[in-house]
PDB file of N, CA and C in Angstrom:
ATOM      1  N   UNK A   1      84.237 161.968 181.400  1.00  0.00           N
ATOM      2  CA  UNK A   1      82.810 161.797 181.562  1.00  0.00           C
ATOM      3  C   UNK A   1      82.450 161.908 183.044  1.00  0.00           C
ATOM      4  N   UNK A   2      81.378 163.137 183.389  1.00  0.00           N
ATOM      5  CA  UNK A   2      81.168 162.774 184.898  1.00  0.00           C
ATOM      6  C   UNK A   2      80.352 161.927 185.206  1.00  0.00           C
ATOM      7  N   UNK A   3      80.127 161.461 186.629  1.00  0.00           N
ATOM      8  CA  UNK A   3      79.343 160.461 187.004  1.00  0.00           C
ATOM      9  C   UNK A   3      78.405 161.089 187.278  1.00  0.00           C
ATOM     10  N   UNK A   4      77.460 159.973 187.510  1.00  0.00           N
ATOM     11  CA  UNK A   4      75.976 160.468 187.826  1.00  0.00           C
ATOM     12  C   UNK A   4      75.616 161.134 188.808  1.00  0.00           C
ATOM     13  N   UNK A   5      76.340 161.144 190.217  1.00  0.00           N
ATOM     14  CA  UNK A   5      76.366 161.862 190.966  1.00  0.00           C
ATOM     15  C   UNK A   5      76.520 162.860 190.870  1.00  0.00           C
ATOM     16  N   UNK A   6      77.927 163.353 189.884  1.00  0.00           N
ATOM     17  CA  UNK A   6      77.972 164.460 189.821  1.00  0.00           C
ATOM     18  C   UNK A   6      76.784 165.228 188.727  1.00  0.00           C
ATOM     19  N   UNK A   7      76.717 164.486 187.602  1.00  0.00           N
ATOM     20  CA  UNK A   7      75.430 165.053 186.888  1.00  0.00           C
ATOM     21  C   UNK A   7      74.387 165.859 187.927  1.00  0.00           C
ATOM     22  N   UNK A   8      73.949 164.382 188.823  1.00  0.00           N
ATOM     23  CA  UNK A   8      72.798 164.475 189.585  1.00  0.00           C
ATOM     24  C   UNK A   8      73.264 166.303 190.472  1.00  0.00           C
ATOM     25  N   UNK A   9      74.371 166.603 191.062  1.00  0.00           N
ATOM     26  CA  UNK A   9      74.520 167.651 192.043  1.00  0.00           C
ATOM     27  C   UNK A   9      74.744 168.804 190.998  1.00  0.00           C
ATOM     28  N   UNK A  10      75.223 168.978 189.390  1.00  0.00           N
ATOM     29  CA  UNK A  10      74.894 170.362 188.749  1.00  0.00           C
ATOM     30  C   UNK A  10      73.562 170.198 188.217  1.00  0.00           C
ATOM     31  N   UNK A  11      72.586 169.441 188.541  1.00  0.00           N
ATOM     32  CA  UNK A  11      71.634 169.776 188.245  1.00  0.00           C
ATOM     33  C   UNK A  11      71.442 169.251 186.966  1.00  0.00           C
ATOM     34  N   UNK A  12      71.999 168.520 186.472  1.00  0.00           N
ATOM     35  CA  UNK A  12      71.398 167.517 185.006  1.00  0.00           C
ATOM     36  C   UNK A  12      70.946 166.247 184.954  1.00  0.00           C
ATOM     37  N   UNK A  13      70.388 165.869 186.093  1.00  0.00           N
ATOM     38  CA  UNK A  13      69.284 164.955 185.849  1.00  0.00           C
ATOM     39  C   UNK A  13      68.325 165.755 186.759  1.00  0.00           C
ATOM     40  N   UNK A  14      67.250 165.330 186.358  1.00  0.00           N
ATOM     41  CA  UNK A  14      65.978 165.749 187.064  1.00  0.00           C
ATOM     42  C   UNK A  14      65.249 164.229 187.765  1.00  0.00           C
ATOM     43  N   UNK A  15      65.171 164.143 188.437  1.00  0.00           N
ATOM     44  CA  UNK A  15      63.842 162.551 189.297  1.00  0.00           C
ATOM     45  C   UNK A  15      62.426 162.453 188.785  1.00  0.00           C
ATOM     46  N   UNK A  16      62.008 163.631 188.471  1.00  0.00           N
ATOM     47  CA  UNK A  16      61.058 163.565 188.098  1.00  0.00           C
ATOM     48  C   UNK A  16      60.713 164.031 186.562  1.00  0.00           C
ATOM     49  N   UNK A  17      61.812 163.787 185.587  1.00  0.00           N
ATOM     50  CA  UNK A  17      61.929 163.294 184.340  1.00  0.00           C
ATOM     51  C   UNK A  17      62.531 161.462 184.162  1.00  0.00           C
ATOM     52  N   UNK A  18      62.621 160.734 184.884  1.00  0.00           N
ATOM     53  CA  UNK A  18      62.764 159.383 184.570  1.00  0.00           C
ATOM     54  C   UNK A  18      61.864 158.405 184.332  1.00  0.00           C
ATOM     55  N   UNK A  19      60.869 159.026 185.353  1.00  0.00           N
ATOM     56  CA  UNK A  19      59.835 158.191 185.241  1.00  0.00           C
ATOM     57  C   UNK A  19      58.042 158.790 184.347  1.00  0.00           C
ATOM     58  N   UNK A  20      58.661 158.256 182.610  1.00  0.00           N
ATOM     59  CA  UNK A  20      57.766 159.041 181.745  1.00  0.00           C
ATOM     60  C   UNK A  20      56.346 158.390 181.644  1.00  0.00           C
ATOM     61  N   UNK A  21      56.271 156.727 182.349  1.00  0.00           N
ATOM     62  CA  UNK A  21      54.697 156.569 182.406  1.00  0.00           C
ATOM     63  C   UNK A  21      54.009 156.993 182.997  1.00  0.00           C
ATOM     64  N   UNK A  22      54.398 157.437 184.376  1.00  0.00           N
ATOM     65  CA  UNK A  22      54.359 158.425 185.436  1.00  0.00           C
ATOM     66  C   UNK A  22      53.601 159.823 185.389  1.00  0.00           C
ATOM     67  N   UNK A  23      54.763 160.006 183.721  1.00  0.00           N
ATOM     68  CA  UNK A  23      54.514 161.218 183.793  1.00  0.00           C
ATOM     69  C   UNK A  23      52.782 161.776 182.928  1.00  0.00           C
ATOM     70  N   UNK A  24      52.770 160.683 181.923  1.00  0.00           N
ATOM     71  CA  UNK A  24      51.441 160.784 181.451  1.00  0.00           C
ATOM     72  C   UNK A  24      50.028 160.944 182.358  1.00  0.00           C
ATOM     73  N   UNK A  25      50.098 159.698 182.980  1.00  0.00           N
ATOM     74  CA  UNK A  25      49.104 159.602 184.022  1.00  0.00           C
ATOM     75  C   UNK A  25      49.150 160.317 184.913  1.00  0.00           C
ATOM     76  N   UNK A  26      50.084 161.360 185.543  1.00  0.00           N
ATOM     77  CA  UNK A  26      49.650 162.131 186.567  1.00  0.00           C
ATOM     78  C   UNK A  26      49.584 164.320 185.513  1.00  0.00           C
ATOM     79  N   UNK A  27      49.725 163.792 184.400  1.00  0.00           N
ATOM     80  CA  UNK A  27      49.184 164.846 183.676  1.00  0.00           C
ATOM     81  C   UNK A  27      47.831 164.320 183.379  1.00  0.00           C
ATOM     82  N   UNK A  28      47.265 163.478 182.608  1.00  0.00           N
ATOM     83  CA  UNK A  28      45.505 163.634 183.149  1.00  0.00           C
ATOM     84  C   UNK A  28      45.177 163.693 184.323  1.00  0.00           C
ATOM     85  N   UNK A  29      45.283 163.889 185.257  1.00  0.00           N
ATOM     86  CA  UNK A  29      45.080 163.828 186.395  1.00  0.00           C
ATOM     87  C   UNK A  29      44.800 164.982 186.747  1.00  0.00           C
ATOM     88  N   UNK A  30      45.972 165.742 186.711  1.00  0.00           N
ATOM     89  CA  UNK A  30      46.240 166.883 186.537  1.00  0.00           C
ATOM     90  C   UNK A  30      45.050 168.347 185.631  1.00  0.00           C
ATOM     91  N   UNK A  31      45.083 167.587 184.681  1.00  0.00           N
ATOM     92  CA  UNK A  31      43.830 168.440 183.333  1.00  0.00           C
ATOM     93  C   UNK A  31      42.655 168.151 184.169  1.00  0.00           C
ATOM     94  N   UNK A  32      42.470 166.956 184.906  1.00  0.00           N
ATOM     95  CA  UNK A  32      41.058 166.453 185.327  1.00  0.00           C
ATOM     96  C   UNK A  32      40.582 167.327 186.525  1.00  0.00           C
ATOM     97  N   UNK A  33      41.943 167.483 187.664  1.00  0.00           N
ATOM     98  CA  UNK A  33      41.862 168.468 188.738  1.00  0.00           C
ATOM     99  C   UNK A  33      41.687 170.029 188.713  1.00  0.00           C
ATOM    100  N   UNK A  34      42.355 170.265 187.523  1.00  0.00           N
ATOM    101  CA  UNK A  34      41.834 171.926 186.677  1.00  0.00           C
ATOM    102  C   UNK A  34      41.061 172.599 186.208  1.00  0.00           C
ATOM    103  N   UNK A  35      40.185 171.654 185.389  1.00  0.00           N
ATOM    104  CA  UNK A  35      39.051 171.644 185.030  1.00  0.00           C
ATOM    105  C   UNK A  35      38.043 171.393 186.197  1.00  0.00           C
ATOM    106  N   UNK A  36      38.045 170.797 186.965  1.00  0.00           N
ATOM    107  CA  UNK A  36      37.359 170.364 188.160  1.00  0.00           C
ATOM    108  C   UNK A  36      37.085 171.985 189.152  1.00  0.00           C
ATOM    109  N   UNK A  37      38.213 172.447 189.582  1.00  0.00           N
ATOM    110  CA  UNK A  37      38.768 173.300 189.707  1.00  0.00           C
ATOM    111  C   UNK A  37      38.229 174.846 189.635  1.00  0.00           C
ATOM    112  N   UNK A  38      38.200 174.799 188.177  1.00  0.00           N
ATOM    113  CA  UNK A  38      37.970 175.858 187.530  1.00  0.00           C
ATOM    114  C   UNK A  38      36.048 175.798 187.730  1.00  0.00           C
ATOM    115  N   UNK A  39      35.519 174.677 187.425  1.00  0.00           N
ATOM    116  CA  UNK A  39      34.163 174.215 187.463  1.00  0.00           C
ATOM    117  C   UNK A  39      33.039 175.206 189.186  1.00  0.00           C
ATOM    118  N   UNK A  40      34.348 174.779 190.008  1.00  0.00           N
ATOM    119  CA  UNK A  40      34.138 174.754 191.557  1.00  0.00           C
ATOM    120  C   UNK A  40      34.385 176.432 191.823  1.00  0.00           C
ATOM    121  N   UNK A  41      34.915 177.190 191.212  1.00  0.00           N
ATOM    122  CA  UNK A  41      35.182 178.479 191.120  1.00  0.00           C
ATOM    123  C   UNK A  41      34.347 179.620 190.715  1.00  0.00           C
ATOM    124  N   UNK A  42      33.832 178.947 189.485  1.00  0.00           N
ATOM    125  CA  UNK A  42      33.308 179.515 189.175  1.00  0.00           C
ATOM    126  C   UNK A  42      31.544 179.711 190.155  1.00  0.00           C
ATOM    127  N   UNK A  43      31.458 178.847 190.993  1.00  0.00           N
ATOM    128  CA  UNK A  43      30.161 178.561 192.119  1.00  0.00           C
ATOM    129  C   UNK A  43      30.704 179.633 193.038  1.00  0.00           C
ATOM    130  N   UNK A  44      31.570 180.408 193.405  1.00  0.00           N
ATOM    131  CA  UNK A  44      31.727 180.686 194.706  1.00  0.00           C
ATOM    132  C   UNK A  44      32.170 182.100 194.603  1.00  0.00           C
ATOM    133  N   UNK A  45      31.545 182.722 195.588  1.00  0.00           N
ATOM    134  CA  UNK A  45      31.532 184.321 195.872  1.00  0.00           C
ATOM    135  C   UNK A  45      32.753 184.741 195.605  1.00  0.00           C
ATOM    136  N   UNK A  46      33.428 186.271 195.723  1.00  0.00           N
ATOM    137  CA  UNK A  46      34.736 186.403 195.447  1.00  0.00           C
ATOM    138  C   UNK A  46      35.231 186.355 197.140  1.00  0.00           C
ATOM    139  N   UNK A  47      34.874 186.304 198.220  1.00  0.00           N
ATOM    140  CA  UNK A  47      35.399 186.000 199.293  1.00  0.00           C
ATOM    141  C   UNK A  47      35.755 184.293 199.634  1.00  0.00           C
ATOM    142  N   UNK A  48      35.030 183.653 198.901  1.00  0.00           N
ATOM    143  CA  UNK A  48      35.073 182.804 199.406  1.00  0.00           C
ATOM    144  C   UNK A  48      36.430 182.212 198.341  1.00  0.00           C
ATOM    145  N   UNK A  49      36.358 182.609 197.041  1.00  0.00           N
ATOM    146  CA  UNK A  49      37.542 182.204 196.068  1.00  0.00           C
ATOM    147  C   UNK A  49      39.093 183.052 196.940  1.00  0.00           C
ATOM    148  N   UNK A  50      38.601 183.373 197.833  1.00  0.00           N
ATOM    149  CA  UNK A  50      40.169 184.130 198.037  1.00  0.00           C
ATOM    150  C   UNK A  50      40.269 183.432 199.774  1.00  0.00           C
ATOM    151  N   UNK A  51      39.533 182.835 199.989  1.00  0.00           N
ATOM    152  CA  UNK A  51      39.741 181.556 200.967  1.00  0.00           C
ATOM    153  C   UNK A  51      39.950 180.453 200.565  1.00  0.00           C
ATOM    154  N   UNK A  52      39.621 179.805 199.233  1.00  0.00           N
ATOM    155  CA  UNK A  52      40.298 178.717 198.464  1.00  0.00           C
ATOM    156  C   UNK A  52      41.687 178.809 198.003  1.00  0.00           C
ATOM    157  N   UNK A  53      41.907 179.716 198.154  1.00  0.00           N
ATOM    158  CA  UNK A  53      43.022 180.134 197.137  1.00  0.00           C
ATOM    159  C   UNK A  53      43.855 180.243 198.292  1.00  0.00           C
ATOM    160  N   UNK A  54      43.731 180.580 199.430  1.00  0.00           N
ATOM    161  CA  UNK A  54      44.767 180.525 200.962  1.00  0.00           C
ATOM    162  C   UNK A  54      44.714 178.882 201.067  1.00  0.00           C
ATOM    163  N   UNK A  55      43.684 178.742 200.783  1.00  0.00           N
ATOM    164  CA  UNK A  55      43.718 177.082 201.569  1.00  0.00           C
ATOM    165  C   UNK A  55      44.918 176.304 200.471  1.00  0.00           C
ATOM    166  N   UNK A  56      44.549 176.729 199.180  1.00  0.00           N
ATOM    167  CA  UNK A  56      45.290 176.064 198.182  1.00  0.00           C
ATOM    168  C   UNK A  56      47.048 176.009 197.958  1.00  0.00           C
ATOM    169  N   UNK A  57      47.431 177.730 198.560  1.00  0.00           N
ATOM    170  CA  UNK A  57      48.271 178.123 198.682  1.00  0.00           C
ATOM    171  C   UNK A  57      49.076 177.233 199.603  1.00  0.00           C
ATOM    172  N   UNK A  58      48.544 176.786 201.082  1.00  0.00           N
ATOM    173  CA  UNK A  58      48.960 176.107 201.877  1.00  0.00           C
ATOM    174  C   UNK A  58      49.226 174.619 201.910  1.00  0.00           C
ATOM    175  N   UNK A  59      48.210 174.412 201.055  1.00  0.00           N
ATOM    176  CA  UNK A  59      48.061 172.602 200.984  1.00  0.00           C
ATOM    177  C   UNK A  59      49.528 172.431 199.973  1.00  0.00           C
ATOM    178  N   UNK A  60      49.300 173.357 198.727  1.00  0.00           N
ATOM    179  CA  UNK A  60      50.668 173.557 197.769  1.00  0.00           C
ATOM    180  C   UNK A  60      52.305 173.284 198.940  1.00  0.00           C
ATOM    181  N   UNK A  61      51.765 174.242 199.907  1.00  0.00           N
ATOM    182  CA  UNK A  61      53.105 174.459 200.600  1.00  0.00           C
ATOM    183  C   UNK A  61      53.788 173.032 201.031  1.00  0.00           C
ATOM    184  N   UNK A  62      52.367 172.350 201.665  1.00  0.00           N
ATOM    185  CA  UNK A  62      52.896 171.449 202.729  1.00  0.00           C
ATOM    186  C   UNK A  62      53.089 170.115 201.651  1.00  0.00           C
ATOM    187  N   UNK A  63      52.325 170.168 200.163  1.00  0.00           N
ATOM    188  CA  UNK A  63      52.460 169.173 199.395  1.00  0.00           C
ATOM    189  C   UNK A  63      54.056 168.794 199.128  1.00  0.00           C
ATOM    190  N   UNK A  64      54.287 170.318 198.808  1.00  0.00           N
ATOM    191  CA  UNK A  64      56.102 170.562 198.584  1.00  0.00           C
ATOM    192  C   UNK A  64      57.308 169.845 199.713  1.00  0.00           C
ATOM    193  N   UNK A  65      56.736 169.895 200.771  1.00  0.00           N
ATOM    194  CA  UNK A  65      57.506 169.709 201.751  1.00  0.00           C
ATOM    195  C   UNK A  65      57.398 168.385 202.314  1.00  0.00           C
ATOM    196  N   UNK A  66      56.047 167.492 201.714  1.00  0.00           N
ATOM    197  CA  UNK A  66      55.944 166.009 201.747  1.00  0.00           C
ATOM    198  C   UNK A  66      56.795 165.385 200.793  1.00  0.00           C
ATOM    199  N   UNK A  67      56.601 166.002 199.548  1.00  0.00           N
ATOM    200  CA  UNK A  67      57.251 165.371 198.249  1.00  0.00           C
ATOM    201  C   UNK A  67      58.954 165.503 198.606  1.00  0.00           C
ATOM    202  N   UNK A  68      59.134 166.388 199.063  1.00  0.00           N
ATOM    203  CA  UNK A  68      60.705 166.491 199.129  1.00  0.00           C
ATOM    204  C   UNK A  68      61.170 165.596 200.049  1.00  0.00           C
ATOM    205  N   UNK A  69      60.183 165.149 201.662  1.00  0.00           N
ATOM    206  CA  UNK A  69      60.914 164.225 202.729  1.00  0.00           C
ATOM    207  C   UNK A  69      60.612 162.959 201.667  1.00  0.00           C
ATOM    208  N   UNK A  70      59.675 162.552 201.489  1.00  0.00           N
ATOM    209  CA  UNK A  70      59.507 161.492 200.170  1.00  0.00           C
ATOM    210  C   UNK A  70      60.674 161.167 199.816  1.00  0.00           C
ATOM    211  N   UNK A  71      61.179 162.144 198.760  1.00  0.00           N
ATOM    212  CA  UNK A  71      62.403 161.909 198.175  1.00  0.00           C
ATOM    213  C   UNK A  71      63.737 161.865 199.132  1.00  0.00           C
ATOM    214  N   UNK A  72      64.089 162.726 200.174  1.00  0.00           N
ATOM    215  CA  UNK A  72      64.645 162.415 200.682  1.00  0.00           C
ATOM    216  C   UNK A  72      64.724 160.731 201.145  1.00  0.00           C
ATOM    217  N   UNK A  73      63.761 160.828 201.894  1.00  0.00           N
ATOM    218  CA  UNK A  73      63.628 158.997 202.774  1.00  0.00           C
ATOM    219  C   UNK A  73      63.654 158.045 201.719  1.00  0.00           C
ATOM    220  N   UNK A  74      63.593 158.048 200.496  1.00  0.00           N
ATOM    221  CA  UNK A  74      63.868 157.092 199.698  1.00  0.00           C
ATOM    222  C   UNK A  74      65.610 157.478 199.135  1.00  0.00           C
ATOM    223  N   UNK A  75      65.997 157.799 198.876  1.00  0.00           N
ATOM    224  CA  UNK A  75      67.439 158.371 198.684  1.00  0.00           C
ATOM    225  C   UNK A  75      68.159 157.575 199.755  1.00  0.00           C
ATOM    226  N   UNK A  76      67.792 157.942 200.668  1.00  0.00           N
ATOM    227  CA  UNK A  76      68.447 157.526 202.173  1.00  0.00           C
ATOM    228  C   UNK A  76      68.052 155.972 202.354  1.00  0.00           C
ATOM    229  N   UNK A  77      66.976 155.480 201.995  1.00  0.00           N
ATOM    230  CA  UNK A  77      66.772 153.781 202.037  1.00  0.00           C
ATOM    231  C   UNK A  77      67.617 153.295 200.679  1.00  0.00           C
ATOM    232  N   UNK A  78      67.769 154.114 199.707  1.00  0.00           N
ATOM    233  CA  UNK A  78      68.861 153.337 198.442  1.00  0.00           C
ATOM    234  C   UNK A  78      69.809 153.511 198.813  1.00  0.00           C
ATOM    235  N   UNK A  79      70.437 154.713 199.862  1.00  0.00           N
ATOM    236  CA  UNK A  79      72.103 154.473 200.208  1.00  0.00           C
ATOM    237  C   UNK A  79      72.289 153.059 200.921  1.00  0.00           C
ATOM    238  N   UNK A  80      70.983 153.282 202.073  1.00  0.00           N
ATOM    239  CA  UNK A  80      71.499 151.913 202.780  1.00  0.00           C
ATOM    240  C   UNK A  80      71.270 150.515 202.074  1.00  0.00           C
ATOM    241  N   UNK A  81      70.575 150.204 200.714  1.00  0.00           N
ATOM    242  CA  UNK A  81      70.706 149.177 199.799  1.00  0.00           C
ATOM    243  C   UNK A  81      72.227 149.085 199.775  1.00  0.00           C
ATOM    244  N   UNK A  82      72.901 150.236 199.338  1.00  0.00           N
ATOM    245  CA  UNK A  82      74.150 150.623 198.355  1.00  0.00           C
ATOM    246  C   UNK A  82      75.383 149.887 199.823  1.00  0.00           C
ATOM    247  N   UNK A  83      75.024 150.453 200.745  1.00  0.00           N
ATOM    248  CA  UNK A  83      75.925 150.018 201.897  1.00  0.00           C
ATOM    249  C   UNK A  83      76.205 148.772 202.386  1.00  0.00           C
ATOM    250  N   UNK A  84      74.449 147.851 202.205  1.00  0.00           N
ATOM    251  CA  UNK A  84      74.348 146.968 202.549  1.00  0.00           C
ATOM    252  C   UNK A  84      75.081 146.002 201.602  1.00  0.00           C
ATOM    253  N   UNK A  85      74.982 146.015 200.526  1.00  0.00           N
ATOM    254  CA  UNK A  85      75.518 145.253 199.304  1.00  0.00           C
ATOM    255  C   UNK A  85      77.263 145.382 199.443  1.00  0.00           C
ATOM    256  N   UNK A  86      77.892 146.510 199.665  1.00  0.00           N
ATOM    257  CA  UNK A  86      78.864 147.084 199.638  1.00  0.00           C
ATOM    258  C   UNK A  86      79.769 146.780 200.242  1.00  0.00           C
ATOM    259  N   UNK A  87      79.361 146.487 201.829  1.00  0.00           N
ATOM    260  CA  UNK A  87      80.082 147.077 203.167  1.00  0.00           C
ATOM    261  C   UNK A  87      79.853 145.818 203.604  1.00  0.00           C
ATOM    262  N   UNK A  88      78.728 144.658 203.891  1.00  0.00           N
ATOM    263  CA  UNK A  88      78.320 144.275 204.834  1.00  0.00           C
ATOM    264  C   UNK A  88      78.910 142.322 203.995  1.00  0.00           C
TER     265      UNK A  88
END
């Protein structure tokens, strides 16, 4: 049987399949921002939808790259739980 670690490094657990109350509430959220979205789109010239759509592109980018130090810096505060308990 492998360990979770190893699960965790071929890629058979996912982080963001554990937490399923989570997962409800940030899917309405989600439908609510789309619809919203779609609402706000439909108001706006085709120049100006292809300046939303850069802006969106980017905010996407940098969202990605928050969520991941996120996860990182929490990973890294449970090792040092794991150390502290462990080692100390």
């Amino acid at each position: 049987m492998k360990s979770f670690i190893e699960e965790f490094y071929y890629g058979n657990i996912e982080p963001q399949e554990l937490s399923s109350e989570l997962g409800s509430s940030l899917k309405k959220k989600l439908n609510s921002l789309v619809k919203n979205e779609d609402e706000f789109r439909e108001k706006l010239t085709e120049e100006e939808k292809k300046l939303l759509q850069q802006y969106t592109n980017l905010y996407n980018e940098f969202l990605s790259m928050s969520v991941a130090d996120s996860f990182i810096s929490g990973f890294r505060l449970g090792a040092k739980f794991t150390q502290d308990v462990f080692v100390k």
